[in-house]
Protein backbone atom coordinates (compact mmCIF):
# COMPACT_ATOMS: atom_id res chain seq x y z
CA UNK A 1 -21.31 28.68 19.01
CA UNK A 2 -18.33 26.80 19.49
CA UNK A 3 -16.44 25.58 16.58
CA UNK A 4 -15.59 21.69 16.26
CA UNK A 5 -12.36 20.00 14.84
CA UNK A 6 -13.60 20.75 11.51
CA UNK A 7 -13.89 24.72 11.67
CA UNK A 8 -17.59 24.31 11.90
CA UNK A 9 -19.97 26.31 14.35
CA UNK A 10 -21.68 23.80 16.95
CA UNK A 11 -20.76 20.74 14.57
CA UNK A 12 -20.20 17.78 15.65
CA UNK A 13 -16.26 16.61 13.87
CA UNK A 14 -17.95 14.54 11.16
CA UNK A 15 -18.00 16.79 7.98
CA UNK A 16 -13.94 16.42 7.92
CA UNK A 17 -13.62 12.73 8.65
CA UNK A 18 -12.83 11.51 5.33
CA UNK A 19 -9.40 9.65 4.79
CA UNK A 20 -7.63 8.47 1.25
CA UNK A 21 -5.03 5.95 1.50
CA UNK A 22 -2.71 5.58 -1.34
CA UNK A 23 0.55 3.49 -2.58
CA UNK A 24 3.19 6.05 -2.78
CA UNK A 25 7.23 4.75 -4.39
CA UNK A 26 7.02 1.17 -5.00
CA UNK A 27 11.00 -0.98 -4.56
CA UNK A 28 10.36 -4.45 -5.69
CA UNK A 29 13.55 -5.42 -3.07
CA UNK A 30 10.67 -4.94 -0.64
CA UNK A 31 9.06 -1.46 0.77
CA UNK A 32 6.33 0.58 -0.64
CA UNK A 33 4.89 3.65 0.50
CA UNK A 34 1.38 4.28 1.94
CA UNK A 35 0.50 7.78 1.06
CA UNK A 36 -2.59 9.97 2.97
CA UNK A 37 -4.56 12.62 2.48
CA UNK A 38 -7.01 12.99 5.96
CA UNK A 39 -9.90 15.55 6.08
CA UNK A 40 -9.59 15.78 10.07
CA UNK A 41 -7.58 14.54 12.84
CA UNK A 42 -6.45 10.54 12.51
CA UNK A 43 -5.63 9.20 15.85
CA UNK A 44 -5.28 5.24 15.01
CA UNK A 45 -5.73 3.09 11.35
CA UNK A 46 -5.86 -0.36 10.53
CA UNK A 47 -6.17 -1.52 6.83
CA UNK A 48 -4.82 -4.50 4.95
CA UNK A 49 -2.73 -4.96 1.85
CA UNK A 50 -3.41 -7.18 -0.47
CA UNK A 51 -0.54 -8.96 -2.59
CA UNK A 52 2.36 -8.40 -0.57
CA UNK A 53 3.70 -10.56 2.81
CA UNK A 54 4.24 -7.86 4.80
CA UNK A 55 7.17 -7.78 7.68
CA UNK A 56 7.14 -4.62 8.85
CA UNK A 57 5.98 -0.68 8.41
CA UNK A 58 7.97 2.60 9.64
CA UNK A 59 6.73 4.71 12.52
CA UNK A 60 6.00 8.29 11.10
CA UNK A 61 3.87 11.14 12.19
CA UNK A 62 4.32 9.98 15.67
CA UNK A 63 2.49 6.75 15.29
CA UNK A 64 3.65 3.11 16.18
CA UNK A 65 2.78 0.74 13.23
CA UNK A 66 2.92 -3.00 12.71
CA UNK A 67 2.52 -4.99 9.88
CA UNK A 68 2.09 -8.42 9.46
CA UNK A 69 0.82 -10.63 7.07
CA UNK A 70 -1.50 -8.34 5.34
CA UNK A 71 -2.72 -6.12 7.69
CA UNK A 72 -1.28 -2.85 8.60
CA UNK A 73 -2.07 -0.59 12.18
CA UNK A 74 -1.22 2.35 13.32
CA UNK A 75 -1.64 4.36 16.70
CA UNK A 76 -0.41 6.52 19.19
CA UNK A 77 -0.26 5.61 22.71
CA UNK A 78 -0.96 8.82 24.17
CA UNK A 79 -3.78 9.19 21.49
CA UNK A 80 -1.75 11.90 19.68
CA UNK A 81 -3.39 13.08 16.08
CA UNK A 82 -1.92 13.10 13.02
CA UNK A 83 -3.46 16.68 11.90
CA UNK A 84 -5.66 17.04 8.58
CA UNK A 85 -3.54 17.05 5.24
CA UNK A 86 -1.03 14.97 3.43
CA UNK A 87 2.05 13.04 3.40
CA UNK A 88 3.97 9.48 3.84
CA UNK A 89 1.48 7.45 6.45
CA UNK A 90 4.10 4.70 6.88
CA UNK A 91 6.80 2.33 4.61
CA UNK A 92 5.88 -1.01 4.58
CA UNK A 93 8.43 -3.59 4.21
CA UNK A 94 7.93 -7.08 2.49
CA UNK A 95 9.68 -10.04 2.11
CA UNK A 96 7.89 -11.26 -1.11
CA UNK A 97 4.64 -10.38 -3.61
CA UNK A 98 2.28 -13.02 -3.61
CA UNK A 99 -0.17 -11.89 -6.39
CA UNK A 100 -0.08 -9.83 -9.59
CA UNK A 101 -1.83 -7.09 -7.97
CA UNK A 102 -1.75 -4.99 -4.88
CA UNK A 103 -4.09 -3.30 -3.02
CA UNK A 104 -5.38 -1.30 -0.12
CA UNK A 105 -8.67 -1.94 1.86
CA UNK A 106 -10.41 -1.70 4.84
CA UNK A 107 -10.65 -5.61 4.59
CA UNK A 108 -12.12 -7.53 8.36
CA UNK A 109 -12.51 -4.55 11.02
CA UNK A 110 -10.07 -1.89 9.68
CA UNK A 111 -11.06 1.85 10.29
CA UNK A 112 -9.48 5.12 10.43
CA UNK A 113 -10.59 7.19 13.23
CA UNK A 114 -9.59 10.50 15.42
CA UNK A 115 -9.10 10.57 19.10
CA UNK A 116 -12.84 11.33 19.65
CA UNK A 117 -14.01 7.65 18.42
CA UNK A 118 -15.17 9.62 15.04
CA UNK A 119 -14.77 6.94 12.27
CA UNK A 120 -13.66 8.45 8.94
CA UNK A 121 -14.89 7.48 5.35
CA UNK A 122 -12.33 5.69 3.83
CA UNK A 123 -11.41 5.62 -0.22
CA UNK A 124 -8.39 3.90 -1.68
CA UNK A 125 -6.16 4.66 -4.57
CA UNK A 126 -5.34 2.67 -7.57
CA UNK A 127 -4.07 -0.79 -7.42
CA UNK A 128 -0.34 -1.69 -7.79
CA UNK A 129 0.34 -4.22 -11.06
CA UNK A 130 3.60 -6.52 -10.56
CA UNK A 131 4.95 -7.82 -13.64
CA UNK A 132 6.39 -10.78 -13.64
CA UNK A 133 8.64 -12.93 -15.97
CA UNK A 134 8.24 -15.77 -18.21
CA UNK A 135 8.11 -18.35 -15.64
CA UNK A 136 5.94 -16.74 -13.35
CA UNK A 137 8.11 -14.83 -11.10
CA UNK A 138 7.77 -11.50 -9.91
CA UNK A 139 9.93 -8.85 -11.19
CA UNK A 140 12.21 -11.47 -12.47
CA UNK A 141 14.45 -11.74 -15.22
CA UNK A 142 14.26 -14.31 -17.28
CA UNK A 143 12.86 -14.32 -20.87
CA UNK A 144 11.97 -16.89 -23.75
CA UNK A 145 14.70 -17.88 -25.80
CA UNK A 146 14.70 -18.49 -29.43
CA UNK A 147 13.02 -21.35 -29.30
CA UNK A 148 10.10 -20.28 -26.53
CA UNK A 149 12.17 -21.69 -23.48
CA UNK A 150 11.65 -19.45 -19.96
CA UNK A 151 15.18 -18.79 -19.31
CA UNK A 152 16.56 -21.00 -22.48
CA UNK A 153 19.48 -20.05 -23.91
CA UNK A 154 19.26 -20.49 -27.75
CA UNK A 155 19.37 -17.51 -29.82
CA UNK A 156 17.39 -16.88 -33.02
CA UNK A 157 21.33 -16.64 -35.06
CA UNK A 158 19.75 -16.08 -38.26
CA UNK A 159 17.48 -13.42 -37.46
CA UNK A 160 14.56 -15.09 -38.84
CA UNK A 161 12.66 -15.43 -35.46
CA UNK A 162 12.74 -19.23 -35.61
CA UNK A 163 14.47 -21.68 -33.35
CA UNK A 164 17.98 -22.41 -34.86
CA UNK A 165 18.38 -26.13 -33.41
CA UNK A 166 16.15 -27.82 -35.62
């Protein structure tokens, strides 16, 4: 027998297709990481991202990616493979988060696949919280004051936890 993409004798390159995308190192000034761990050969992805406007992603493994919006795709042109294992898939930049939570999902027509048109089983990692501050905005700064104003600037002078202007 011959042995397929996935060491096995006369299979067919389906017992490795399994994929896990991940969020790697999170900046709130605007790139995460997408993290992998493939089974088999990846020739091309497309997923979407969920919470962030995305601008942009980094070309790694000898893949082209673009990222717009929320959706995220990745290929070679001369159908080059990214080989089974893990690593960095690609660094998405962002120019804002738009929800509390992030997160990865094959969302309308996204797939992983290998050169041979094999589509993988995808699973995802855990979602991405974004804290934000008092008045809503994410990972921003500003804090109740003394007297339970977003960004106020009374302090409690006395200690007692009350508001000291009345």
């Amino acid at each position: 027998g011959q042995l397929d993409v996935c060491g096995q004798c006369n299979g067919d390159g389906t017992t490795c297709a399994t994929a896990e995308l991940s969020f790697g190192t999170f900046d709130s000034s605007g790139s995460v990481e997408i993290l992998y761990d493939f089974g088999g050969p990846v020739a091309a992805f497309q997923f979407e991202v969920t919470g962030l406007d995305l601008t942009g992603g980094s070309s790694l493994n000898g893949m082209d990616v673009v990222a717009l919006g929320s959706t995220v795709a990745g290929y070679n042109a001369l159908n080059n493979e990214i080989q089974a294992g893990t690593g960095v898939l690609t660094v998405l930049s962002f120019s804002a988060v738009t929800a509390g939570t992030s997160s990865i999902s094959l969302g309308w027509g996204g797939a992983v696949g290998s050169a041979a048109g094999i589509e993988y089983a995808v699973t995802f990692g855990d979602d991405l919280t974004h804290q934000s501050d008092c008045a809503g905005t994410f990972y921003g700064n500003l804090v109740d004051d003394a007297c339970g104003d977003c960004g106020g600037g009374v302090p409690d002078t006395d200690g007692d936890g009350v508001c000291d202007t009345d």
